[in-house]
PDB file of N, CA and C in Angstrom:
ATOM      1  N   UNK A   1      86.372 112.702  85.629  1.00  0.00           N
ATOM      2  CA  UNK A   1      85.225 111.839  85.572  1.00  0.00           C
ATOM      3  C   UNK A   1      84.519 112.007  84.237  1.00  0.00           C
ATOM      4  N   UNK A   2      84.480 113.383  83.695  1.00  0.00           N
ATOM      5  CA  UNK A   2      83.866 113.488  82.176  1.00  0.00           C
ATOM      6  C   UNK A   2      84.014 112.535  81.031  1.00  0.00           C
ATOM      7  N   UNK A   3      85.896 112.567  81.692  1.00  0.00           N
ATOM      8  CA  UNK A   3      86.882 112.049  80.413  1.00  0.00           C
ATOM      9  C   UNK A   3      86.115 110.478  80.219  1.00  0.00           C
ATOM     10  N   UNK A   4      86.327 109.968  81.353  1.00  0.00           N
ATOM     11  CA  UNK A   4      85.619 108.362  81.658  1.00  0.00           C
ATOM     12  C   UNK A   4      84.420 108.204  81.125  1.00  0.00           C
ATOM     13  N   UNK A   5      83.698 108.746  81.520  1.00  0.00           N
ATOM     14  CA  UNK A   5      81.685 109.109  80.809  1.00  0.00           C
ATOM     15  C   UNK A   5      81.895 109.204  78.972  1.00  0.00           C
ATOM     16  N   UNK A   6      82.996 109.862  78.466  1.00  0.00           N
ATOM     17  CA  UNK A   6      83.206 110.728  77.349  1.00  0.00           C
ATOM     18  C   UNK A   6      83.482 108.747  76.442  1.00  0.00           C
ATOM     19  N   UNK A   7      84.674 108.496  77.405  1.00  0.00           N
ATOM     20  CA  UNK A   7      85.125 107.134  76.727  1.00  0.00           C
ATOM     21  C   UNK A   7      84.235 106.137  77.065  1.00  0.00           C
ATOM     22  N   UNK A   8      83.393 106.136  77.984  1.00  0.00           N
ATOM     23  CA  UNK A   8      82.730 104.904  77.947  1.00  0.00           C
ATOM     24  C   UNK A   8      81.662 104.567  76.819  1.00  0.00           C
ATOM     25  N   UNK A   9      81.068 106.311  76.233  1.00  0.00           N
ATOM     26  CA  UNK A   9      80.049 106.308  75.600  1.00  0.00           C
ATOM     27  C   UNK A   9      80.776 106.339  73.857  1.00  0.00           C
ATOM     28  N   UNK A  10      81.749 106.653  73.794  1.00  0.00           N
ATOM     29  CA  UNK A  10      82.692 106.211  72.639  1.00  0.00           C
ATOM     30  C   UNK A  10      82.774 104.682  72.479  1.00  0.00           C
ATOM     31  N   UNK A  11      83.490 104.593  73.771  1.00  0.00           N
ATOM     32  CA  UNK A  11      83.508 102.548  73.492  1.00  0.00           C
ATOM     33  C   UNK A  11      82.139 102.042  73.365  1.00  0.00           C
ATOM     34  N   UNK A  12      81.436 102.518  73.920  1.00  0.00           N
ATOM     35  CA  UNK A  12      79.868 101.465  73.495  1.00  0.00           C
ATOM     36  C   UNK A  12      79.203 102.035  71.821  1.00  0.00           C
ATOM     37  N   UNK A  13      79.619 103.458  71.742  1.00  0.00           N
ATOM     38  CA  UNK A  13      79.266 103.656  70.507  1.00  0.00           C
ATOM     39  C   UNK A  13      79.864 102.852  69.479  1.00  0.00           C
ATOM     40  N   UNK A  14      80.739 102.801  69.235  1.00  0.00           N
ATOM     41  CA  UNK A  14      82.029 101.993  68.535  1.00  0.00           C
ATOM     42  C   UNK A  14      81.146 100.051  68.433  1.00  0.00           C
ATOM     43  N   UNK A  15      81.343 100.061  69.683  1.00  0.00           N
ATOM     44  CA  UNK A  15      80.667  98.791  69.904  1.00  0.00           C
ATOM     45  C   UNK A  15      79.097  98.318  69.231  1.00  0.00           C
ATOM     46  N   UNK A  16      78.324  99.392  68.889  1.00  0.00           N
ATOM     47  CA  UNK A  16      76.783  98.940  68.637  1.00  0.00           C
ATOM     48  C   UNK A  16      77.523  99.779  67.222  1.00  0.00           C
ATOM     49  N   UNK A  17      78.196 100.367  66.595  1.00  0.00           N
ATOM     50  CA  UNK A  17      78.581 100.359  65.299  1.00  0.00           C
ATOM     51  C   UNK A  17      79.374  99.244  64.685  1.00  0.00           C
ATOM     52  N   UNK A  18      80.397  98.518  65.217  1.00  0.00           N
ATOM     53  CA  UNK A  18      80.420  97.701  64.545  1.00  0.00           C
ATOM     54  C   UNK A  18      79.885  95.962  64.827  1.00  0.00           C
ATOM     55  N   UNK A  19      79.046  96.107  65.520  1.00  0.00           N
ATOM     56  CA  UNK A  19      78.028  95.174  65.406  1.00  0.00           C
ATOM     57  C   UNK A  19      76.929  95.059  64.351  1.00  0.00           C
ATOM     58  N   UNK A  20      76.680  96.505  64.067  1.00  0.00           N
ATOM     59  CA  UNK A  20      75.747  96.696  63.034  1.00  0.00           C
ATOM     60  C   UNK A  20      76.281  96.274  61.885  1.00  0.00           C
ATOM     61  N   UNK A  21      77.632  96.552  61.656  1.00  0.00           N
ATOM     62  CA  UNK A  21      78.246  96.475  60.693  1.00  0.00           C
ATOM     63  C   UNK A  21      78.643  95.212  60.427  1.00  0.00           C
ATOM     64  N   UNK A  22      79.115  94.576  61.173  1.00  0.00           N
ATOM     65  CA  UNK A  22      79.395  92.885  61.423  1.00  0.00           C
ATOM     66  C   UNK A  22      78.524  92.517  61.031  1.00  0.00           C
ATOM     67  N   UNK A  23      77.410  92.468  61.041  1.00  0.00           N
ATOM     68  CA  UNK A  23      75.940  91.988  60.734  1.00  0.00           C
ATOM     69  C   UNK A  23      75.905  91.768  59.263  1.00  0.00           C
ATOM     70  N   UNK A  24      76.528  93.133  58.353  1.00  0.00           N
ATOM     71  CA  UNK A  24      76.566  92.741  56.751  1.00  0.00           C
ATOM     72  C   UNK A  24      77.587  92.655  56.168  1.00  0.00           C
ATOM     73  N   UNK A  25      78.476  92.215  57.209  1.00  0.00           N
ATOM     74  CA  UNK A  25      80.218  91.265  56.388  1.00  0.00           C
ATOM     75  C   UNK A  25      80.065  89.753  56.509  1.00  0.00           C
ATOM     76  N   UNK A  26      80.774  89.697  55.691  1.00  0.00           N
ATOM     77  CA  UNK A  26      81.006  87.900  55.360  1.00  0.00           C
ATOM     78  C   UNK A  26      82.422  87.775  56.914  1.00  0.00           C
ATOM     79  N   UNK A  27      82.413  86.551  56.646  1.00  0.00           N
ATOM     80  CA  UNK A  27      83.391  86.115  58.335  1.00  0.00           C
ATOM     81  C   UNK A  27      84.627  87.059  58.476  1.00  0.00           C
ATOM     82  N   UNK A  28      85.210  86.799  56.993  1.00  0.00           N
ATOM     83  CA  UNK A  28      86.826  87.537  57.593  1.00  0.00           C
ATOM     84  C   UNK A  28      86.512  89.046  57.848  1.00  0.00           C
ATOM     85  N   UNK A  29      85.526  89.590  56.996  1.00  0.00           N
ATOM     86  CA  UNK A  29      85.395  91.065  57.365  1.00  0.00           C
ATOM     87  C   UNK A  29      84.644  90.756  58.985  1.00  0.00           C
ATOM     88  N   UNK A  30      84.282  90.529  59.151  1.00  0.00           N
ATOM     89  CA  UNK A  30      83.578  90.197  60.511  1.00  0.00           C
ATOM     90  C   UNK A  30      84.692  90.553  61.332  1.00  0.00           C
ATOM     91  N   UNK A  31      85.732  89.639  61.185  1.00  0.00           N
ATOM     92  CA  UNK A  31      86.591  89.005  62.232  1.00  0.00           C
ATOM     93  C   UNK A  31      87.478  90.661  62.545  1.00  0.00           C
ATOM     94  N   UNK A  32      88.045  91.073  60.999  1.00  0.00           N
ATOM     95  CA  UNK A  32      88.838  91.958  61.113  1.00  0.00           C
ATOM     96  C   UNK A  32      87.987  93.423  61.791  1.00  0.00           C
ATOM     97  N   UNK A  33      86.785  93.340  61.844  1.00  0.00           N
ATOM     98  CA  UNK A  33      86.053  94.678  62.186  1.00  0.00           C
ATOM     99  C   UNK A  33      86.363  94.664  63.831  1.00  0.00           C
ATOM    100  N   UNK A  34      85.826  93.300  64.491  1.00  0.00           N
ATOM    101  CA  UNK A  34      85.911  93.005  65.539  1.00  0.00           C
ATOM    102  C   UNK A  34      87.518  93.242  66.377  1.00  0.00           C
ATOM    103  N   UNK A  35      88.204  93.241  65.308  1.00  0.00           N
ATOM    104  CA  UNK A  35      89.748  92.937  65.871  1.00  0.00           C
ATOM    105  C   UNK A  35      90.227  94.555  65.471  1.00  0.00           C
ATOM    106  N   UNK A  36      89.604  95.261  65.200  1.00  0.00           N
ATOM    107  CA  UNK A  36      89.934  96.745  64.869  1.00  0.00           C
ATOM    108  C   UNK A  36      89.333  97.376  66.428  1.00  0.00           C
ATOM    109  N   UNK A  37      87.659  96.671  66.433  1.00  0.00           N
ATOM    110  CA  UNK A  37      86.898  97.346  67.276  1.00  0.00           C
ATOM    111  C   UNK A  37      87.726  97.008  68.843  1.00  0.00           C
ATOM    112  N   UNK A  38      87.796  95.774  69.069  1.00  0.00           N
ATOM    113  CA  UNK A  38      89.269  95.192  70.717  1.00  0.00           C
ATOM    114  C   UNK A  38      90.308  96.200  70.767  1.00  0.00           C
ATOM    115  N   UNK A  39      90.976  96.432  69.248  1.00  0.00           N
ATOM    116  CA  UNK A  39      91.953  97.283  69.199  1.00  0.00           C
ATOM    117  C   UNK A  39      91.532  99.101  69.822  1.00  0.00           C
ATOM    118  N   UNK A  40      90.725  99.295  69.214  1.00  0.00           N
ATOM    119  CA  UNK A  40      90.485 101.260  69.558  1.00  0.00           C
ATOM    120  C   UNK A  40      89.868 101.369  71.167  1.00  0.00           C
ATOM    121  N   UNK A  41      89.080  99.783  71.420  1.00  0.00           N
ATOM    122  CA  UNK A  41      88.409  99.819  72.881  1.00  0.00           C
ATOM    123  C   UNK A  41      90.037  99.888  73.765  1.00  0.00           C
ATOM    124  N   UNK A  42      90.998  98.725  73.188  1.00  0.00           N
ATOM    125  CA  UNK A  42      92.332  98.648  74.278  1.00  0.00           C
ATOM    126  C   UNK A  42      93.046 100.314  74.318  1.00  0.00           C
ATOM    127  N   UNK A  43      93.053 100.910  73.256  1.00  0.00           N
ATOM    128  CA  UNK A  43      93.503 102.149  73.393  1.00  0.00           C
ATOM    129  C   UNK A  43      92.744 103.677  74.309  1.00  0.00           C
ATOM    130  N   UNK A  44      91.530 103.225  73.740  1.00  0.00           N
ATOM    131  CA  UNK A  44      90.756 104.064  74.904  1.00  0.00           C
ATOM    132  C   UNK A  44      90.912 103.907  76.336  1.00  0.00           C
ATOM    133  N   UNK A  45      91.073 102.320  76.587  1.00  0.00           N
ATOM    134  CA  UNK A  45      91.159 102.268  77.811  1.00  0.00           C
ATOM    135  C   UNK A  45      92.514 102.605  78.175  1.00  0.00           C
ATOM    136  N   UNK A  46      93.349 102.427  77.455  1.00  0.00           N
ATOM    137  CA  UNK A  46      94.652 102.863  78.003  1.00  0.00           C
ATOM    138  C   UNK A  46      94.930 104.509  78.227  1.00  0.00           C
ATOM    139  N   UNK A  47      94.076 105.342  77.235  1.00  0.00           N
ATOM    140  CA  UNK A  47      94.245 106.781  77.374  1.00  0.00           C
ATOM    141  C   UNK A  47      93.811 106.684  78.502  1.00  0.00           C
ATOM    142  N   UNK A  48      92.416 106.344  79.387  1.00  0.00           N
ATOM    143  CA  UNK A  48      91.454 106.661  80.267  1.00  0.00           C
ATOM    144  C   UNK A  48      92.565 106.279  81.898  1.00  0.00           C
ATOM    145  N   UNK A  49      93.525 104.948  81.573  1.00  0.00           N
ATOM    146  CA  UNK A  49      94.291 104.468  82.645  1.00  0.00           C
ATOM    147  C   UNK A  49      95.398 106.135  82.228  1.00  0.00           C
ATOM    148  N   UNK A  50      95.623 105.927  81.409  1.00  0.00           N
ATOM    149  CA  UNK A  50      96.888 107.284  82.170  1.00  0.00           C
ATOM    150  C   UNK A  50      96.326 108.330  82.303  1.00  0.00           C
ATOM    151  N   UNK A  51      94.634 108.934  81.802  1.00  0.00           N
ATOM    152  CA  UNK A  51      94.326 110.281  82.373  1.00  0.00           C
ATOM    153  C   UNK A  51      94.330 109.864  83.558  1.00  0.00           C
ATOM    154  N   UNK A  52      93.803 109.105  84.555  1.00  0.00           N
ATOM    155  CA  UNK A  52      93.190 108.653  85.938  1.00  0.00           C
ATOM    156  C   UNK A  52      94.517 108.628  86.886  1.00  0.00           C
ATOM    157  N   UNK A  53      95.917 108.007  86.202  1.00  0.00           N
ATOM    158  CA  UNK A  53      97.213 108.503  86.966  1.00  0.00           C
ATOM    159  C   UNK A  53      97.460 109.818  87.040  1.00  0.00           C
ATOM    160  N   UNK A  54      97.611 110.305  86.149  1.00  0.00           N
ATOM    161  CA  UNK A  54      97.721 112.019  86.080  1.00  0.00           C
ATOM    162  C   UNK A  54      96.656 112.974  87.103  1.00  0.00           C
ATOM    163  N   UNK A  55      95.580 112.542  87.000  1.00  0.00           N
ATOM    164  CA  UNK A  55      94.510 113.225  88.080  1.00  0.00           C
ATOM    165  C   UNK A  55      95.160 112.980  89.443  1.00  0.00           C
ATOM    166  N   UNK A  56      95.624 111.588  89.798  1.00  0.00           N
ATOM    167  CA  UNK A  56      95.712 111.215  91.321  1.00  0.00           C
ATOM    168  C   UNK A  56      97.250 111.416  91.661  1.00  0.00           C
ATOM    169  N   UNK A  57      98.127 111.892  90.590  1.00  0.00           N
ATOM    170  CA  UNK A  57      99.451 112.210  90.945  1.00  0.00           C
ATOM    171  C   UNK A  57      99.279 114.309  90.946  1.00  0.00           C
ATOM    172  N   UNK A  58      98.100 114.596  90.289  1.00  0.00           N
ATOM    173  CA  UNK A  58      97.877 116.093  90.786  1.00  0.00           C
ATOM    174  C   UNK A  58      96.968 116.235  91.817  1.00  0.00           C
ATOM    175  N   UNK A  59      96.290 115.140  92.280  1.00  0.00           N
ATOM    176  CA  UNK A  59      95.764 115.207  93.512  1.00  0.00           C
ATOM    177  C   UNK A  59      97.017 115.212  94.521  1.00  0.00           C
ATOM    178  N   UNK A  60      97.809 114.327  94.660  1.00  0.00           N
ATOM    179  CA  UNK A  60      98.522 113.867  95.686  1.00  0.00           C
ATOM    180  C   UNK A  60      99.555 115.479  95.471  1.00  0.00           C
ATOM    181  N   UNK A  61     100.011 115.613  94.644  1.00  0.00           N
ATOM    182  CA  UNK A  61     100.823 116.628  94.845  1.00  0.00           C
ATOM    183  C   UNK A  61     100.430 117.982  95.449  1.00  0.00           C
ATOM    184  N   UNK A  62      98.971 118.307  95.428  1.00  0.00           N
ATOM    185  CA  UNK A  62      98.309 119.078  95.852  1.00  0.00           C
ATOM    186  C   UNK A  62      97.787 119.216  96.803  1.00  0.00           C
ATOM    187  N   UNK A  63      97.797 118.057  97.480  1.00  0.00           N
ATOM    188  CA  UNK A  63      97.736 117.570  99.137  1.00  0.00           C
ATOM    189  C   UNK A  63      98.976 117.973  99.581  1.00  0.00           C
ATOM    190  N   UNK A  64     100.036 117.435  99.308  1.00  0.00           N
ATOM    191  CA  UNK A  64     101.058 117.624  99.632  1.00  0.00           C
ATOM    192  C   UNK A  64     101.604 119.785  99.617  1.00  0.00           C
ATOM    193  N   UNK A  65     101.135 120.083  98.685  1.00  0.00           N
ATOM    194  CA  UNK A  65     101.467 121.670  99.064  1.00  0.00           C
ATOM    195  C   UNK A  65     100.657 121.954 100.087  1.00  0.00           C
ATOM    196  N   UNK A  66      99.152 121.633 100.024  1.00  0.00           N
ATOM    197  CA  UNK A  66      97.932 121.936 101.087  1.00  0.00           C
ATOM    198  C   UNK A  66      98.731 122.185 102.652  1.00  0.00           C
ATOM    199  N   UNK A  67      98.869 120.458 102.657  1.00  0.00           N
ATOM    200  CA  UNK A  67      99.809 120.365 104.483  1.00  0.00           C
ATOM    201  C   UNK A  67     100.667 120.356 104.426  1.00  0.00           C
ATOM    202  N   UNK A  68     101.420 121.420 104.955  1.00  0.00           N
ATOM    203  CA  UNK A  68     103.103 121.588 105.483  1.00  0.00           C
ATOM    204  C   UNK A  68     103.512 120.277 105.792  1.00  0.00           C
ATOM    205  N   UNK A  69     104.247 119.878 105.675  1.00  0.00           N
ATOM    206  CA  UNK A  69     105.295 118.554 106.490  1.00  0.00           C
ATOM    207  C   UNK A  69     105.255 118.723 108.051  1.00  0.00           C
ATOM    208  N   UNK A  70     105.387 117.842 108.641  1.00  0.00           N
ATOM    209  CA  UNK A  70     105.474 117.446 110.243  1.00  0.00           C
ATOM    210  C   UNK A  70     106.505 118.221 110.629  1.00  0.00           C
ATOM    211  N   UNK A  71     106.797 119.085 112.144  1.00  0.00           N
ATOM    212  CA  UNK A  71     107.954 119.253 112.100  1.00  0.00           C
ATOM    213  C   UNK A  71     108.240 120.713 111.533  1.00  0.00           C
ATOM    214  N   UNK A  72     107.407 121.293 110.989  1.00  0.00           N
ATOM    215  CA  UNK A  72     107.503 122.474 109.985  1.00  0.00           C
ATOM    216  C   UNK A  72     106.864 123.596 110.684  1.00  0.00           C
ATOM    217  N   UNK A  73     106.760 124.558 110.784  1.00  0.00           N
ATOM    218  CA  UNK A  73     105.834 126.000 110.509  1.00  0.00           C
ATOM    219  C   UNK A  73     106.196 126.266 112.171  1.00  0.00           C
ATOM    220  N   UNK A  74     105.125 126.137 112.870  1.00  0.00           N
ATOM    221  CA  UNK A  74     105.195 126.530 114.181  1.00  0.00           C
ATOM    222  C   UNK A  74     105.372 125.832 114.764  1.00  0.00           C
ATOM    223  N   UNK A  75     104.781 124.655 114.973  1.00  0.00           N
ATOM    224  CA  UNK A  75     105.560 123.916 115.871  1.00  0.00           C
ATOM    225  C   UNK A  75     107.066 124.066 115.937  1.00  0.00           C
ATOM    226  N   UNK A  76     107.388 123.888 114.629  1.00  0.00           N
ATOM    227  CA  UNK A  76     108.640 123.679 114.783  1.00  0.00           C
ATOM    228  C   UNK A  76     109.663 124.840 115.439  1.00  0.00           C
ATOM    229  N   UNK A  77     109.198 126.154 114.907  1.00  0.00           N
ATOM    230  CA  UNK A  77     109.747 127.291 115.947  1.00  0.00           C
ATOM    231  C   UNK A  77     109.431 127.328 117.631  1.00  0.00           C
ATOM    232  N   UNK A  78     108.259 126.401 117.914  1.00  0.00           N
ATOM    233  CA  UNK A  78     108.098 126.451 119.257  1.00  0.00           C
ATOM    234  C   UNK A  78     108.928 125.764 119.684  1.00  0.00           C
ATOM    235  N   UNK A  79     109.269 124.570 119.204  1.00  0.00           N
ATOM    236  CA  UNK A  79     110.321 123.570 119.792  1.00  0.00           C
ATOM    237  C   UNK A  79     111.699 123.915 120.226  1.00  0.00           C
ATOM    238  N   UNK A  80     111.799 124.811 118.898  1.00  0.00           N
ATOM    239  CA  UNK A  80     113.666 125.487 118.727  1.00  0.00           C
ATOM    240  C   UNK A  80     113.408 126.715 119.871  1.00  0.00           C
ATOM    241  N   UNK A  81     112.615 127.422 119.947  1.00  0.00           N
ATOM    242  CA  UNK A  81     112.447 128.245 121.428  1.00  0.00           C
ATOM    243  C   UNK A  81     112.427 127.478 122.782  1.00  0.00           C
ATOM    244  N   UNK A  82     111.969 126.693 122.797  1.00  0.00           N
ATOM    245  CA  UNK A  82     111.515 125.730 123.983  1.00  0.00           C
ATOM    246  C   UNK A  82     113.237 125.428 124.692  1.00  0.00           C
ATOM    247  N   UNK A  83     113.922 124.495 123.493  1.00  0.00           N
ATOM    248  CA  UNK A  83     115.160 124.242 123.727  1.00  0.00           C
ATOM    249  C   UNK A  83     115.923 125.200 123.964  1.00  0.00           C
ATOM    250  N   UNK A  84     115.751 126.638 123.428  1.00  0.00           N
ATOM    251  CA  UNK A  84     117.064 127.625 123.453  1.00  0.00           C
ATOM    252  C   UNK A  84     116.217 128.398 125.260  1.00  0.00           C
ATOM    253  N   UNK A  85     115.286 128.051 125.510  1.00  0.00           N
ATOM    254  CA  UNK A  85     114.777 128.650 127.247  1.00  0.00           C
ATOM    255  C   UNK A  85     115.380 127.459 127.906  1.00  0.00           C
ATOM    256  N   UNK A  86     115.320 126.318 127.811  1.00  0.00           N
ATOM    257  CA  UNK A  86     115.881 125.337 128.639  1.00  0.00           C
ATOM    258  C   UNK A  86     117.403 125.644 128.524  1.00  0.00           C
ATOM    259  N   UNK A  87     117.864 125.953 127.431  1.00  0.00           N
ATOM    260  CA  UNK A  87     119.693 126.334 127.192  1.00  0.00           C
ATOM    261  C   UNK A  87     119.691 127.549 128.350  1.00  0.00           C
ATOM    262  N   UNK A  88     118.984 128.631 128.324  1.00  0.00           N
ATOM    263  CA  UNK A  88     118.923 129.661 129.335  1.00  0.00           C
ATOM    264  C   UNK A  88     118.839 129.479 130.540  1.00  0.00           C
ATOM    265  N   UNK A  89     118.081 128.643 130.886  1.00  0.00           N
ATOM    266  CA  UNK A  89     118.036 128.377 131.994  1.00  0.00           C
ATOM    267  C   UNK A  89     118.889 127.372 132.844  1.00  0.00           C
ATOM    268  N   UNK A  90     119.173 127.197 132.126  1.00  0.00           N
ATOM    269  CA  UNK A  90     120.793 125.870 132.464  1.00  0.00           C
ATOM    270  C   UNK A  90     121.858 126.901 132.431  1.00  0.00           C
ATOM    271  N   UNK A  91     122.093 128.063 131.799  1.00  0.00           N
ATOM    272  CA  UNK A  91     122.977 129.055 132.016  1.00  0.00           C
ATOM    273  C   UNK A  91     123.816 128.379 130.873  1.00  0.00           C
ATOM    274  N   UNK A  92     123.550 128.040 129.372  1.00  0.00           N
ATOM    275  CA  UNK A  92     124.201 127.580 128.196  1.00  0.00           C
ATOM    276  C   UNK A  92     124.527 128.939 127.779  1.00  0.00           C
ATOM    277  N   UNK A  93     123.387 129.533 127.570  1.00  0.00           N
ATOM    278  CA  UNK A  93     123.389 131.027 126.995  1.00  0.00           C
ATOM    279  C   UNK A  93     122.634 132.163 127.539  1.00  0.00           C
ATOM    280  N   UNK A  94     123.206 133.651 127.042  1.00  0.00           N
ATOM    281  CA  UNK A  94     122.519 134.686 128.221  1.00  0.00           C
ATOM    282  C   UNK A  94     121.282 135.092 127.455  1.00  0.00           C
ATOM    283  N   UNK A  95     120.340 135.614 128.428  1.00  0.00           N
ATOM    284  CA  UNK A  95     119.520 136.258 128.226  1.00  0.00           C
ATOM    285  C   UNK A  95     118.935 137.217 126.605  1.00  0.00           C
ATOM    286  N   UNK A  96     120.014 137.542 126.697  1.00  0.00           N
ATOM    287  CA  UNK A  96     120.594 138.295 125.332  1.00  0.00           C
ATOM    288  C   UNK A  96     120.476 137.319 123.949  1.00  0.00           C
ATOM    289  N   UNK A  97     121.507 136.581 124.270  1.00  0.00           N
ATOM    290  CA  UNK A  97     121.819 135.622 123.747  1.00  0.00           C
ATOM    291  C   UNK A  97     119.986 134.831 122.969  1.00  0.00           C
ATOM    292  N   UNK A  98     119.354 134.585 124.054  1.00  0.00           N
ATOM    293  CA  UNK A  98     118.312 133.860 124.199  1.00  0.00           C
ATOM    294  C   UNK A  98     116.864 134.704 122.743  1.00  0.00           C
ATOM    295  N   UNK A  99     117.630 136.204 123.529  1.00  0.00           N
ATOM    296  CA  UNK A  99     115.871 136.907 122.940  1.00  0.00           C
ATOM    297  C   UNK A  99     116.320 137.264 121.351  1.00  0.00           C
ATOM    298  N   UNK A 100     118.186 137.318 120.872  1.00  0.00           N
ATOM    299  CA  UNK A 100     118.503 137.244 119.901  1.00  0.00           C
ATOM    300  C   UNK A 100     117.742 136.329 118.804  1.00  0.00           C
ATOM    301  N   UNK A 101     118.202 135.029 119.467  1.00  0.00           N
ATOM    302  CA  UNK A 101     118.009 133.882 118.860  1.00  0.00           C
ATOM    303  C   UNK A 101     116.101 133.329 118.396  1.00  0.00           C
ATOM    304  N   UNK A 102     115.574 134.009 119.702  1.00  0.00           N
ATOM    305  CA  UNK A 102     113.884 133.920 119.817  1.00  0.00           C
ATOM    306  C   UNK A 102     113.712 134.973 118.336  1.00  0.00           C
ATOM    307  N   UNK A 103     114.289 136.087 118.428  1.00  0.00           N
ATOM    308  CA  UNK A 103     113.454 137.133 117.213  1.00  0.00           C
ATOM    309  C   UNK A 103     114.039 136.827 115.864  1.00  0.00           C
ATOM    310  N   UNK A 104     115.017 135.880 115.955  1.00  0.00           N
ATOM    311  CA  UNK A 104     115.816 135.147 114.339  1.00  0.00           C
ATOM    312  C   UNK A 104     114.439 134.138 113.767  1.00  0.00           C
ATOM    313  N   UNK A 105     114.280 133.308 114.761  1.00  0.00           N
ATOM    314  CA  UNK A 105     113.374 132.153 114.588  1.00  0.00           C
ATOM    315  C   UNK A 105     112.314 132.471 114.004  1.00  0.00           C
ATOM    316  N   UNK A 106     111.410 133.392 115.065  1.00  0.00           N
ATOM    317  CA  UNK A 106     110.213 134.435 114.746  1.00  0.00           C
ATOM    318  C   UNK A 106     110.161 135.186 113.392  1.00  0.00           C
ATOM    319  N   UNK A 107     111.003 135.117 113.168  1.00  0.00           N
ATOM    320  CA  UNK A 107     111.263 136.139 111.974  1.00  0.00           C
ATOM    321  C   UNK A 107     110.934 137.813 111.939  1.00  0.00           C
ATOM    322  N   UNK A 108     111.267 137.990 113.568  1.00  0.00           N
ATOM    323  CA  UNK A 108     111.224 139.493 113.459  1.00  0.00           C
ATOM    324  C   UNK A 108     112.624 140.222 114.210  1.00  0.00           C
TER     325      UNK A 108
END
């Protein structure tokens, strides 16, 4: 937000400078001051458009580490337990079998 504040007060500075200045040129200097001044305003604004992508592509990426994905962390070990007690209990796999597989998941 600085950066924006920083360029806006650049572009208006720029702007009431060469107005002042326009003021004591004859036309073509006029024209060309004006067509310098469009020019450094289009570039500012273009720095200001790609700082403002860069902020919201390190926002988003930083959301994205924040929350785990769906499907991930615990739930997702509850689920894979859930299924391997229903496998047990259907007699897929033993007991053994079962508390193996529970302390792999768990990570102990």
């Amino acid at each position: 937000m600085g950066t924006m504040a920083r360029t806006a007060v650049v572009a208006g500075t720029a702007t009431v400078a060469v107005k002042a200045t326009s003021s004591m040129m004859g036309g073509g200097q006029k024209k060309q001051a004006e067509a310098a001044q469009n020019q450094d305003i289009a570039q500012l604004q273009a720095q200001q458009d790609a700082l403002a992508q860069q902020q919201a592509a390190q926002q988003q990426a930083a959301a994205q580490v924040a929350a785990p994905a769906p499907g991930s962390g615990l739930d997702d070990q509850l689920i894979q337990i859930q299924k391997l007690s229903a496998m047990k209990d259907q007699g897929v796999i033993t007991e053994e079998e079962f508390a193996a597989k529970k302390a792999q998941i768990l990570g102990i």
